[in-house]
N, C-alpha and C. Protein backbone atom coordinates (compact mmCIF):
# COMPACT_ATOMS: atom_id res chain seq x y z
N UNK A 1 29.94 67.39 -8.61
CA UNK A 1 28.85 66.51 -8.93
C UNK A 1 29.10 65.81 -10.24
N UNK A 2 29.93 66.45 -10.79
CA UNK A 2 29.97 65.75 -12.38
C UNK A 2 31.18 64.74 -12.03
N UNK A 3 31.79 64.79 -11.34
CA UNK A 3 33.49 63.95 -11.08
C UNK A 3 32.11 62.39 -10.47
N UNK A 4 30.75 62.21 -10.04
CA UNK A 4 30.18 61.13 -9.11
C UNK A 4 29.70 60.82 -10.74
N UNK A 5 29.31 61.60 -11.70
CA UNK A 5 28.76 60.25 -13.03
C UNK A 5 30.10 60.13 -13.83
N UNK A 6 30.11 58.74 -14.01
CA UNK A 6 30.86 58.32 -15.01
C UNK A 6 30.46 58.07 -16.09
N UNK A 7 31.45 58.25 -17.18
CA UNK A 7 30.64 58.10 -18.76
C UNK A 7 30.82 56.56 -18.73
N UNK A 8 29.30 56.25 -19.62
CA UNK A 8 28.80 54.63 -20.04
C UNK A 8 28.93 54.84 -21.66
N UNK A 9 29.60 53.27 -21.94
CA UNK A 9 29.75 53.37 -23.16
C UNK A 9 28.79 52.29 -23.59
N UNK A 10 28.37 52.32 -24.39
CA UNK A 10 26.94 51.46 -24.88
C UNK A 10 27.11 50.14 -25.18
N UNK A 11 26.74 49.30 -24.63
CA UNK A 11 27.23 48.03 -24.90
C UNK A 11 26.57 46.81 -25.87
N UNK A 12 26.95 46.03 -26.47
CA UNK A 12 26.30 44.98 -27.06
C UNK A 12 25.55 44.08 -26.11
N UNK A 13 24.87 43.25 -27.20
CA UNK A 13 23.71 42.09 -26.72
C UNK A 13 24.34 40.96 -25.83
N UNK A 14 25.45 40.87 -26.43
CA UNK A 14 26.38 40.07 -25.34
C UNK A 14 26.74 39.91 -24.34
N UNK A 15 27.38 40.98 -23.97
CA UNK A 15 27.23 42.09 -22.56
C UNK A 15 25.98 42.14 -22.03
N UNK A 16 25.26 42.58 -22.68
CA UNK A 16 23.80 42.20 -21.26
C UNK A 16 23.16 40.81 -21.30
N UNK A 17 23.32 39.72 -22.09
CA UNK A 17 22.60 38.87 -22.07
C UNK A 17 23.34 37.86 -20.65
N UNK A 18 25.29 38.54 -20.69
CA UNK A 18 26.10 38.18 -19.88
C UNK A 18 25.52 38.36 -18.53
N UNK A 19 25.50 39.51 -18.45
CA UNK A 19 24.78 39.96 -17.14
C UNK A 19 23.54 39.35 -16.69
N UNK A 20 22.89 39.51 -17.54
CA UNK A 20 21.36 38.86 -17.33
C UNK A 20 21.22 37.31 -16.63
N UNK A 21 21.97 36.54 -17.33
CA UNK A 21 22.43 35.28 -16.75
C UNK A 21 23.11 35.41 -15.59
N UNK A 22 23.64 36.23 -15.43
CA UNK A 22 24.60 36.50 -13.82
C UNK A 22 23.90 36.49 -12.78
N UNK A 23 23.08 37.74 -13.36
CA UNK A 23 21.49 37.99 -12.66
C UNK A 23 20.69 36.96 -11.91
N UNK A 24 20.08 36.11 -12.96
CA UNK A 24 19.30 34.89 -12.69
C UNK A 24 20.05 33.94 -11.89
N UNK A 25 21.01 33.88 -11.81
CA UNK A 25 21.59 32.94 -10.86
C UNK A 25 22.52 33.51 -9.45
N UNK A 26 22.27 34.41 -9.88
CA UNK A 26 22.37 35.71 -7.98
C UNK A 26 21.05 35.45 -7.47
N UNK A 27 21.98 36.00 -6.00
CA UNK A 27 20.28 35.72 -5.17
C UNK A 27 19.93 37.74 -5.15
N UNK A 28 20.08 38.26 -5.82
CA UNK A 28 20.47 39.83 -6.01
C UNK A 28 18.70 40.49 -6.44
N UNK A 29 18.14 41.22 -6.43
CA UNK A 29 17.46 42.00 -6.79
C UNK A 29 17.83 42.77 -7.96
N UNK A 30 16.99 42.95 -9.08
CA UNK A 30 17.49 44.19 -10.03
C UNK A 30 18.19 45.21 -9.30
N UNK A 31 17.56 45.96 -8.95
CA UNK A 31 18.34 47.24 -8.58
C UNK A 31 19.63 46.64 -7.98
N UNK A 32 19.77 45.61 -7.47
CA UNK A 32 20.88 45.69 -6.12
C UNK A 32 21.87 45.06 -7.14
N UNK A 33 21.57 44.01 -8.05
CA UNK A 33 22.60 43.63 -8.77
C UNK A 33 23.42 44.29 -9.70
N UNK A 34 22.66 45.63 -10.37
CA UNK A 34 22.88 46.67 -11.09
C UNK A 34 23.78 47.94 -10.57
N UNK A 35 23.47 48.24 -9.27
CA UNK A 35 24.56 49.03 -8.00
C UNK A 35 26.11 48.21 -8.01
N UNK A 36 25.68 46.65 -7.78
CA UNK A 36 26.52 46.21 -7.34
C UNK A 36 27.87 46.47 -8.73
N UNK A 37 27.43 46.03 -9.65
CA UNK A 37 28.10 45.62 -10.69
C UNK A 37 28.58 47.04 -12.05
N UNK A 38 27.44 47.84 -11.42
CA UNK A 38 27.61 49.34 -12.07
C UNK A 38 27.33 49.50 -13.28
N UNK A 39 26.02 48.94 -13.18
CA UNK A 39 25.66 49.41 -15.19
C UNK A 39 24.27 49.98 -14.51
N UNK A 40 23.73 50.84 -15.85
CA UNK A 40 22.58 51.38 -15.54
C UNK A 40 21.25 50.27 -15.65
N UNK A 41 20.70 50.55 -14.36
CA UNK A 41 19.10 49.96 -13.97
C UNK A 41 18.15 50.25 -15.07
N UNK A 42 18.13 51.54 -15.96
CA UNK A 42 17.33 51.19 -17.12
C UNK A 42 18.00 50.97 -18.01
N UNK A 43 18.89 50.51 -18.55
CA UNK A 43 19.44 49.93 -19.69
C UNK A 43 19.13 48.30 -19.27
N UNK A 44 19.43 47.68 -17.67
CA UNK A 44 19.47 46.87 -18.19
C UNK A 44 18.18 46.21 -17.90
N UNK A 45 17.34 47.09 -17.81
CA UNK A 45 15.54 46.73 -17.54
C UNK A 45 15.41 46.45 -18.47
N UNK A 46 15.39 47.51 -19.90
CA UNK A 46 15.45 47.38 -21.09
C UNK A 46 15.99 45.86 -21.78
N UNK A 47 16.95 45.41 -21.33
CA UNK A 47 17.55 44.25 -22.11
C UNK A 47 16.89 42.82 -21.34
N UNK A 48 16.70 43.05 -20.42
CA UNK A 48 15.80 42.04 -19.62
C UNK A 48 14.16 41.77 -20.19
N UNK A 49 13.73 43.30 -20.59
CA UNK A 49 12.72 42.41 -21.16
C UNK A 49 12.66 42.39 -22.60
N UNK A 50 13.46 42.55 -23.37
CA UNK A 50 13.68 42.18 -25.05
C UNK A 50 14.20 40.42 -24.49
N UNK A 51 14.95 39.67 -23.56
CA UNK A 51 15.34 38.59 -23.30
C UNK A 51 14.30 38.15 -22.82
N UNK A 52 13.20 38.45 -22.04
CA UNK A 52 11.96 37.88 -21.71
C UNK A 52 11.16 37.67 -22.91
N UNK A 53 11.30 38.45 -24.05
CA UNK A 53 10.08 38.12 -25.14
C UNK A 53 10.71 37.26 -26.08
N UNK A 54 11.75 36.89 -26.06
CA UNK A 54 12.36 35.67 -26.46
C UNK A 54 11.71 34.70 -26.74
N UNK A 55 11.87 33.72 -27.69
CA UNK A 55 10.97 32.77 -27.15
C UNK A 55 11.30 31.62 -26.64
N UNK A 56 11.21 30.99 -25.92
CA UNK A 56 12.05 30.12 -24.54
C UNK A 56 12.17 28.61 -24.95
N UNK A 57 13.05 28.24 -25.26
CA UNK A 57 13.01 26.67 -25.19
C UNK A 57 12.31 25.84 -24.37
N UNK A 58 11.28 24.83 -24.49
CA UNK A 58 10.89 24.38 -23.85
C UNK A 58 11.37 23.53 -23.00
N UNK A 59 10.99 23.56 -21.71
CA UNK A 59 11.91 22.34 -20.78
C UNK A 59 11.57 21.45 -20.80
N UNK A 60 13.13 20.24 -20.60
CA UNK A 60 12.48 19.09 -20.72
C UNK A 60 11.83 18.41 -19.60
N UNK A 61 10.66 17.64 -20.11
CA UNK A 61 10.17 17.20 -18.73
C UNK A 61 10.81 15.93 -18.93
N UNK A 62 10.96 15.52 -17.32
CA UNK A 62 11.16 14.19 -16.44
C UNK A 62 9.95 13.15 -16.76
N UNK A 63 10.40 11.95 -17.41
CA UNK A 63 9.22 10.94 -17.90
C UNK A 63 9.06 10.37 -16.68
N UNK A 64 7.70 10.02 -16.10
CA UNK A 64 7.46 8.84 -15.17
C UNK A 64 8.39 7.32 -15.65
N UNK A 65 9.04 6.88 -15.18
CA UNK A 65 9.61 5.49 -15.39
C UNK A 65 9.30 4.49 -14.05
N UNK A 66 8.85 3.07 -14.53
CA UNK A 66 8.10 2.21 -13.41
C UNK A 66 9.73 1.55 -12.93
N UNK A 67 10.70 1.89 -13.76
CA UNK A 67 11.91 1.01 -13.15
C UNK A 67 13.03 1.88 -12.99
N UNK A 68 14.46 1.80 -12.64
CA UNK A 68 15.11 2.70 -12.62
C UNK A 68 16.25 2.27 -14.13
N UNK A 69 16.64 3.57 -14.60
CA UNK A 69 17.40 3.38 -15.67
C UNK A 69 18.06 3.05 -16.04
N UNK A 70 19.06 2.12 -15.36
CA UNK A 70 20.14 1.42 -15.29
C UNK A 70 20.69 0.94 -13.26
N UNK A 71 21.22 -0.30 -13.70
CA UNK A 71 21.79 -0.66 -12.14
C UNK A 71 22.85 0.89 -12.10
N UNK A 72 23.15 0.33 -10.92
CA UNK A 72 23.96 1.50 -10.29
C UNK A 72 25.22 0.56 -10.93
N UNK A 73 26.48 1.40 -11.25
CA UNK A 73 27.54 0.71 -11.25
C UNK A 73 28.57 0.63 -10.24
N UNK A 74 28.14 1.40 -8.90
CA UNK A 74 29.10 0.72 -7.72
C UNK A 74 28.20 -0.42 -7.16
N UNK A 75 28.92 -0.92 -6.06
CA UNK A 75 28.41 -1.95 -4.82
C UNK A 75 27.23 -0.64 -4.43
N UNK A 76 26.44 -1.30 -3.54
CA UNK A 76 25.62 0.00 -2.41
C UNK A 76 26.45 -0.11 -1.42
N UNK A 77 26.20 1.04 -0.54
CA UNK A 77 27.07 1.60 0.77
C UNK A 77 26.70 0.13 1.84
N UNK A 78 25.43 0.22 1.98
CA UNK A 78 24.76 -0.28 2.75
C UNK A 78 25.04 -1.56 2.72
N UNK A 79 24.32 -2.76 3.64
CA UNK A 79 24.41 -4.12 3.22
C UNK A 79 22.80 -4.78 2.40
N UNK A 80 22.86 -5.63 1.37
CA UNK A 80 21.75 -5.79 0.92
C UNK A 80 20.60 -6.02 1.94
N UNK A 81 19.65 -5.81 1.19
CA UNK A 81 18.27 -6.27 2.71
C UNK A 81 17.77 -7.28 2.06
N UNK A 82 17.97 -7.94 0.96
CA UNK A 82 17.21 -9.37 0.30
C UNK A 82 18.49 -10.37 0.64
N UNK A 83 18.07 -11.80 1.42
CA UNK A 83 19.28 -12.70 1.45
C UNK A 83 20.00 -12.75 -0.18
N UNK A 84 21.70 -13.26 0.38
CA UNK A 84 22.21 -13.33 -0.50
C UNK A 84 22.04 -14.20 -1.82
N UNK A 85 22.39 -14.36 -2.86
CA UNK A 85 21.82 -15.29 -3.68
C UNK A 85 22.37 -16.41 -3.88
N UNK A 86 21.75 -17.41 -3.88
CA UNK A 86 22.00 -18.65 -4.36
C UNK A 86 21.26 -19.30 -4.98
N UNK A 87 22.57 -20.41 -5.82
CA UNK A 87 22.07 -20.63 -6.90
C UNK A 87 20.58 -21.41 -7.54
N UNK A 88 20.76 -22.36 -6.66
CA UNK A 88 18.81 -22.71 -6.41
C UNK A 88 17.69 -22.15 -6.35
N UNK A 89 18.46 -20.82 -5.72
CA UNK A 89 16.80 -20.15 -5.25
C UNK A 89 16.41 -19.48 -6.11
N UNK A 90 16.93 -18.88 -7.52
CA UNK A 90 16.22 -18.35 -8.54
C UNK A 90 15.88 -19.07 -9.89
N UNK A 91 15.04 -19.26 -10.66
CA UNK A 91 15.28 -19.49 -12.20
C UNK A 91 16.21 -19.07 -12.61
N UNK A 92 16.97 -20.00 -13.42
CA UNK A 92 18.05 -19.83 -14.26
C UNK A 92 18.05 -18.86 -15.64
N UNK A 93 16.85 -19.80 -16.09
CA UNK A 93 16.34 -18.25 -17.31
C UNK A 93 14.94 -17.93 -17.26
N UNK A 94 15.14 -16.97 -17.97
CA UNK A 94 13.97 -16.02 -17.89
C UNK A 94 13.17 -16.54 -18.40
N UNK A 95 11.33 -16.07 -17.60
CA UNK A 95 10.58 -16.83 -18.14
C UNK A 95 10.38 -16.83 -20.05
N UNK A 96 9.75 -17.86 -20.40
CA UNK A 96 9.98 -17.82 -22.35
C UNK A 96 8.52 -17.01 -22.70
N UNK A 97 7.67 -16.79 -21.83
CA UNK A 97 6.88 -16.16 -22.51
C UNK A 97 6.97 -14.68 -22.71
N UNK A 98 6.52 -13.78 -23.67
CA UNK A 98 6.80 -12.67 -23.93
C UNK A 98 5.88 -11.36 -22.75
N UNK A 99 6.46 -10.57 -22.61
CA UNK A 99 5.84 -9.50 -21.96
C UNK A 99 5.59 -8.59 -22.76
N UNK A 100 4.21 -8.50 -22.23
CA UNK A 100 3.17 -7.39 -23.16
C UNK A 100 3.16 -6.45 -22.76
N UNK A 101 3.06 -5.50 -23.62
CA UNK A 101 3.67 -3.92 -23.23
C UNK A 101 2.23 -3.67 -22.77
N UNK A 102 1.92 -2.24 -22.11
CA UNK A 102 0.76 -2.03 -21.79
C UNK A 102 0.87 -1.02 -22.81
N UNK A 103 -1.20 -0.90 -22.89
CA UNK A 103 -1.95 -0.38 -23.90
C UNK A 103 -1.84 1.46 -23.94
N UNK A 104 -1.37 1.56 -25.00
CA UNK A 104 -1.21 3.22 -25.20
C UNK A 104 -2.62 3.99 -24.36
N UNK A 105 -2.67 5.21 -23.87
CA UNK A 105 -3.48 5.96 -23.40
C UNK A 105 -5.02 5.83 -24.76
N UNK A 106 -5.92 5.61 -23.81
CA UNK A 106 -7.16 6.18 -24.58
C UNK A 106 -7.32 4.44 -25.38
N UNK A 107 -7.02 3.67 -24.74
CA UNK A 107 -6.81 2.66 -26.20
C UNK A 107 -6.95 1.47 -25.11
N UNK A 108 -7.49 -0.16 -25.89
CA UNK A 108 -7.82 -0.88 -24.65
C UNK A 108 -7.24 -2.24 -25.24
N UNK A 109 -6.33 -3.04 -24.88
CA UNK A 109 -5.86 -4.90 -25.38
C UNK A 109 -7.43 -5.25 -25.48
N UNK A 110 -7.47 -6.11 -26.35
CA UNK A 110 -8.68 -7.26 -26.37
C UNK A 110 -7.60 -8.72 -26.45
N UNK A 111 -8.30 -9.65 -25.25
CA UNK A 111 -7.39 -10.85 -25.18
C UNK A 111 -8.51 -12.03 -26.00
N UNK A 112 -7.73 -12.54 -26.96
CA UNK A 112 -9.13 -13.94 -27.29
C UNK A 112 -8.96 -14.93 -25.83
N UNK A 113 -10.50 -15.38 -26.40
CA UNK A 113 -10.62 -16.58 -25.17
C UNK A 113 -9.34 -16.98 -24.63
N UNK A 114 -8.84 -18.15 -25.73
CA UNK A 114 -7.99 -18.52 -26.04
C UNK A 114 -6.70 -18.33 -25.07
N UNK A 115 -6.43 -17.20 -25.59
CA UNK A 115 -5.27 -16.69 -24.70
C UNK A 115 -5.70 -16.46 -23.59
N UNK A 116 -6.62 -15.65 -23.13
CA UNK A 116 -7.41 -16.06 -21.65
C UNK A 116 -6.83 -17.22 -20.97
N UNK A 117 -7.65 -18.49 -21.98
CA UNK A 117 -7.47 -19.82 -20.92
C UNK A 117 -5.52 -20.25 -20.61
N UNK A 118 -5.20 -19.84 -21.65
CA UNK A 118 -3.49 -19.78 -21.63
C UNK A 118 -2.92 -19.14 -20.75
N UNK A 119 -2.98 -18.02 -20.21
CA UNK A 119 -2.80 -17.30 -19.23
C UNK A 119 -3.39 -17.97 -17.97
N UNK A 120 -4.58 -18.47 -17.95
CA UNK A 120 -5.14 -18.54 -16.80
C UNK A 120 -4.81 -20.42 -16.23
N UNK A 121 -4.25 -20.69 -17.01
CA UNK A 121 -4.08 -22.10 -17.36
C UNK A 121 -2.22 -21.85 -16.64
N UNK A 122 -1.58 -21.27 -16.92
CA UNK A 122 -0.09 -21.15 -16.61
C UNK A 122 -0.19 -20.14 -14.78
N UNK A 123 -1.03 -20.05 -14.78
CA UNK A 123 -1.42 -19.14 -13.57
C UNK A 123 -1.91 -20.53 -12.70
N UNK A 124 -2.66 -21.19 -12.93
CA UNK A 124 -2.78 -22.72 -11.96
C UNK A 124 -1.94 -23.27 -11.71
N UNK A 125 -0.40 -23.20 -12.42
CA UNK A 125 0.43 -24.47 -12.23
C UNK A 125 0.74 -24.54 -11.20
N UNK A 126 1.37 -25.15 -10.17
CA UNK A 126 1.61 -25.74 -9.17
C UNK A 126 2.96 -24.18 -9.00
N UNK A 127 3.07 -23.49 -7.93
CA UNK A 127 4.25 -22.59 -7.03
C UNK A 127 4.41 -21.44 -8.72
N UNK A 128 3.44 -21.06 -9.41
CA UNK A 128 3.11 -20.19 -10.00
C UNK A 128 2.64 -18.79 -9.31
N UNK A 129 2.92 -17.70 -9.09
CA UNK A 129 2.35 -16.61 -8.54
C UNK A 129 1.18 -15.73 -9.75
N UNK A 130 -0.08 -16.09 -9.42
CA UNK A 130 -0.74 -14.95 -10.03
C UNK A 130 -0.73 -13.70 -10.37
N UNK A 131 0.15 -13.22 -9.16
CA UNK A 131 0.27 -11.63 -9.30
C UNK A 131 1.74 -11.68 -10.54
N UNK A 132 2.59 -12.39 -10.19
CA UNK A 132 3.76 -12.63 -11.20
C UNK A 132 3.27 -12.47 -12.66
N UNK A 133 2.72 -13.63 -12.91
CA UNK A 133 1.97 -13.79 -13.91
C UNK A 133 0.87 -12.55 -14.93
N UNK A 134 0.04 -11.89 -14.03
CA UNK A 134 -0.51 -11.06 -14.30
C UNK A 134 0.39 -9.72 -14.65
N UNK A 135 1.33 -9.25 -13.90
CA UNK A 135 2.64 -8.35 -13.87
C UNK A 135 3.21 -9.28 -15.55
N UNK A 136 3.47 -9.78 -15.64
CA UNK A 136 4.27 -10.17 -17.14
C UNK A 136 3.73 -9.83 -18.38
N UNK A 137 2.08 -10.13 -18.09
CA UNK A 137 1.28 -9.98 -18.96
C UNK A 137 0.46 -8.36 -19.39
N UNK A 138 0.97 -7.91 -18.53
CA UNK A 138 0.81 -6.40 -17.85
C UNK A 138 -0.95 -6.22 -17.76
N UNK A 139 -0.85 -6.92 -16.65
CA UNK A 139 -2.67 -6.44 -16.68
C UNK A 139 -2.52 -6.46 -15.34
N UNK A 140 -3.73 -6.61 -14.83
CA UNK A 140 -4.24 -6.35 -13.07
C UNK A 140 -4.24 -8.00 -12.47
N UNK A 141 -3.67 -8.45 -11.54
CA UNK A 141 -4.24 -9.44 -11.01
C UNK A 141 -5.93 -10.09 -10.62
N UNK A 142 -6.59 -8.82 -10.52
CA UNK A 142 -7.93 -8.86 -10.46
C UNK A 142 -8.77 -9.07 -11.87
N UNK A 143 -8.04 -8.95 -12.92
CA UNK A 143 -8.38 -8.78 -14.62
C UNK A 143 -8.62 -10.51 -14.31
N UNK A 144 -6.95 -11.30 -13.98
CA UNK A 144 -6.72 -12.80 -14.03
C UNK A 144 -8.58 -13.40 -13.43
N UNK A 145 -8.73 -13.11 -12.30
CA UNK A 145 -9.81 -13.22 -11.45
C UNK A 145 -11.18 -13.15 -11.82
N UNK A 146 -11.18 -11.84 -12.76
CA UNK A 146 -12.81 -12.19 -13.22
C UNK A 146 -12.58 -13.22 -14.22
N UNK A 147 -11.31 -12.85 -15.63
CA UNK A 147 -11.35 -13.78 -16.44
C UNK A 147 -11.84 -15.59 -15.80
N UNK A 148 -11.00 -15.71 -15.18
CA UNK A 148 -11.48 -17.08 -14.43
C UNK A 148 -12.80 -17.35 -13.93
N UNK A 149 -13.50 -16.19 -13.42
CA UNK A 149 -15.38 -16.43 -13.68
C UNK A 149 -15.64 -16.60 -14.25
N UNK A 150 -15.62 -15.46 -15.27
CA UNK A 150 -16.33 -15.69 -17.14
C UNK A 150 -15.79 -17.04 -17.76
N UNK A 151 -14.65 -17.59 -17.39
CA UNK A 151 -14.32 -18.51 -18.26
C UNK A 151 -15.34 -20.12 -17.79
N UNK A 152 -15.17 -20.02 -16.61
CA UNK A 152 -15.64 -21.37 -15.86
C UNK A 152 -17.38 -21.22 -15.43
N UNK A 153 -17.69 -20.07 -16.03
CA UNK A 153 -19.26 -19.60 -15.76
C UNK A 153 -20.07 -20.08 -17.15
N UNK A 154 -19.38 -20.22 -18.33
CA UNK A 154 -19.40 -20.30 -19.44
C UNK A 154 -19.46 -21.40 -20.58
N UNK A 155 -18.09 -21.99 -19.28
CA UNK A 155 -17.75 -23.46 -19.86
C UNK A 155 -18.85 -24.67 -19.13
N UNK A 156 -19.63 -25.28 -20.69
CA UNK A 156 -19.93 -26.66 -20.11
C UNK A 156 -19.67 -27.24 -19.23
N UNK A 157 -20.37 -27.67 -18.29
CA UNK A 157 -19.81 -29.47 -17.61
C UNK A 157 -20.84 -30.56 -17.50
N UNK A 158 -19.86 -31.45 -18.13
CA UNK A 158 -20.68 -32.71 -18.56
C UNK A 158 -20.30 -34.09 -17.01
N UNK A 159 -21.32 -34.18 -17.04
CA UNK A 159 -21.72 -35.38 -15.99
C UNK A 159 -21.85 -37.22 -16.63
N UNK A 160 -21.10 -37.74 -16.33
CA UNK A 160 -21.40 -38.89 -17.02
C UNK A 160 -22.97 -39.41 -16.25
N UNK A 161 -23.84 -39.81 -16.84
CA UNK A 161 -25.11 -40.36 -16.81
C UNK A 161 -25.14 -41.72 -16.90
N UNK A 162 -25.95 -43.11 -16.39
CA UNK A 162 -25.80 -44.10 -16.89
C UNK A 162 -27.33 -44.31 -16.25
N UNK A 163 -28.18 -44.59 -17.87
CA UNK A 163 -29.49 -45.05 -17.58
C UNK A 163 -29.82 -46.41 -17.66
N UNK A 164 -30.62 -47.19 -16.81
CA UNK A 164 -30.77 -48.14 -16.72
C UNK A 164 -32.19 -48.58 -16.48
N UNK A 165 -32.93 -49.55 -16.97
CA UNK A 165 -34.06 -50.13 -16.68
C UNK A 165 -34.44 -49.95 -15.69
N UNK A 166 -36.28 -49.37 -15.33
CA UNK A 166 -36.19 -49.40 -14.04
C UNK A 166 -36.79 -50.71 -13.54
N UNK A 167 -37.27 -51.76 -14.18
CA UNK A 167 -37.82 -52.63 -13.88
C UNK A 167 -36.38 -54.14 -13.79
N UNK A 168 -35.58 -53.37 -14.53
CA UNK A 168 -33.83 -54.23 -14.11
C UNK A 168 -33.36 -53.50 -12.54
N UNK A 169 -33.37 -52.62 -12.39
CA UNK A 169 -33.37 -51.91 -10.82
C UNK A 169 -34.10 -52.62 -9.84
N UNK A 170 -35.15 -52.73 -10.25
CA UNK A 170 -36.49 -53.23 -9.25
C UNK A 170 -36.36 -55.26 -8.90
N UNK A 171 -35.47 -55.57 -9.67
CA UNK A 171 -35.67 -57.13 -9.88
C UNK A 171 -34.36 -57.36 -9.11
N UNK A 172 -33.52 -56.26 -9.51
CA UNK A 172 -31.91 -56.28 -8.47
C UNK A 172 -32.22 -56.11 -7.17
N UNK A 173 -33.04 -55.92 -7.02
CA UNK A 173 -33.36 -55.13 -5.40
C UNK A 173 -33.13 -53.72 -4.67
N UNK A 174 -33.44 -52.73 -5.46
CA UNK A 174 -32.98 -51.60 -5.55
C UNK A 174 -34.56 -51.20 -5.55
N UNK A 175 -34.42 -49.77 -4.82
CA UNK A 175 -35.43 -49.29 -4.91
C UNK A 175 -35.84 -48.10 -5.76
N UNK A 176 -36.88 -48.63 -6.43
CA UNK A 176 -36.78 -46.78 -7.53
C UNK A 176 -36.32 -45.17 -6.64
């Protein structure tokens, strides 16, 4: 019975932290990984949880991103699904107005009139896309939409008037 235990010689932090990592990336059970590999199940219970009270680097999280992080630098496998390009069919340069970042959490843009009617004014031009437009400016297409109520709900309109005698009416032959 004494020839079945073998003597264990005590090992450093190294040695089990080795293991421990071996561990975590076996598909093994404590006990079974500990049989397998031949160190003692309470020694290395013991070192497993002095490595559990560790205190753990935090992981990094994955940011939401609305675009992807760079083109790919091969061709795609596939064949494109947008016709090919030519040279007519796009703007040459980019539009000149600036794109507005959107508003930090908890926090809200205020646009003056002003810029309102500027926006909403470059949004009329003739083969202009609203939604384009609104996307540049980083707001809602529906934002563009009320603005354009409030603006034209607001604004004056003047009628030209032309008063005239009614007794110069009446002599023309016109009827009051």
């Amino acid at each position: 019975m004494a020839s079945e235990h073998r003597s264990w010689t005590r090992q450093g932090e190294d040695f089990w932290r080795a293991h421990h990592e071996a561990w975590k990336r076996s598909d093994l059970n404590q006990r079974q990984y500990c049989e397998a590999e031949g160190i003692p199940l309470k020694a290395f219970g013991n070192w497993r949880a002095q490595f559990k009270a560790e205190p753990q680097l935090a992981e990094r999280k994955l940011l939401y991103r609305r675009r992807p992080l760079s083109p790919p630098l091969s061709p795609p496998v596939s064949p494109p699904l947008s016709p090919p390009f030519s040279p007519g069919s796009y703007p040459s340069s980019p539009p000149s107005a600036p794109v507005v970042p959107r508003p930090r959490e908890g926090h809200r843009r205020r646009f003056r009139n002003a810029d309102k009617r500027r926006i909403l004014d470059e949004a009329a031009q003739p083969g202009a896309s609203a939604a384009g437009i609104a996307r540049r400016y980083g707001i809602a297409p529906r934002v563009l939409r009320r603005w354009k109520q409030e603006l034209t709900a607001t604004a004056p309109t003047f009628v030209t008037v032309q008063i005239t005698d009614a007794m110069t009416s009446q002599q023309e032959g016109h009827a009051p």
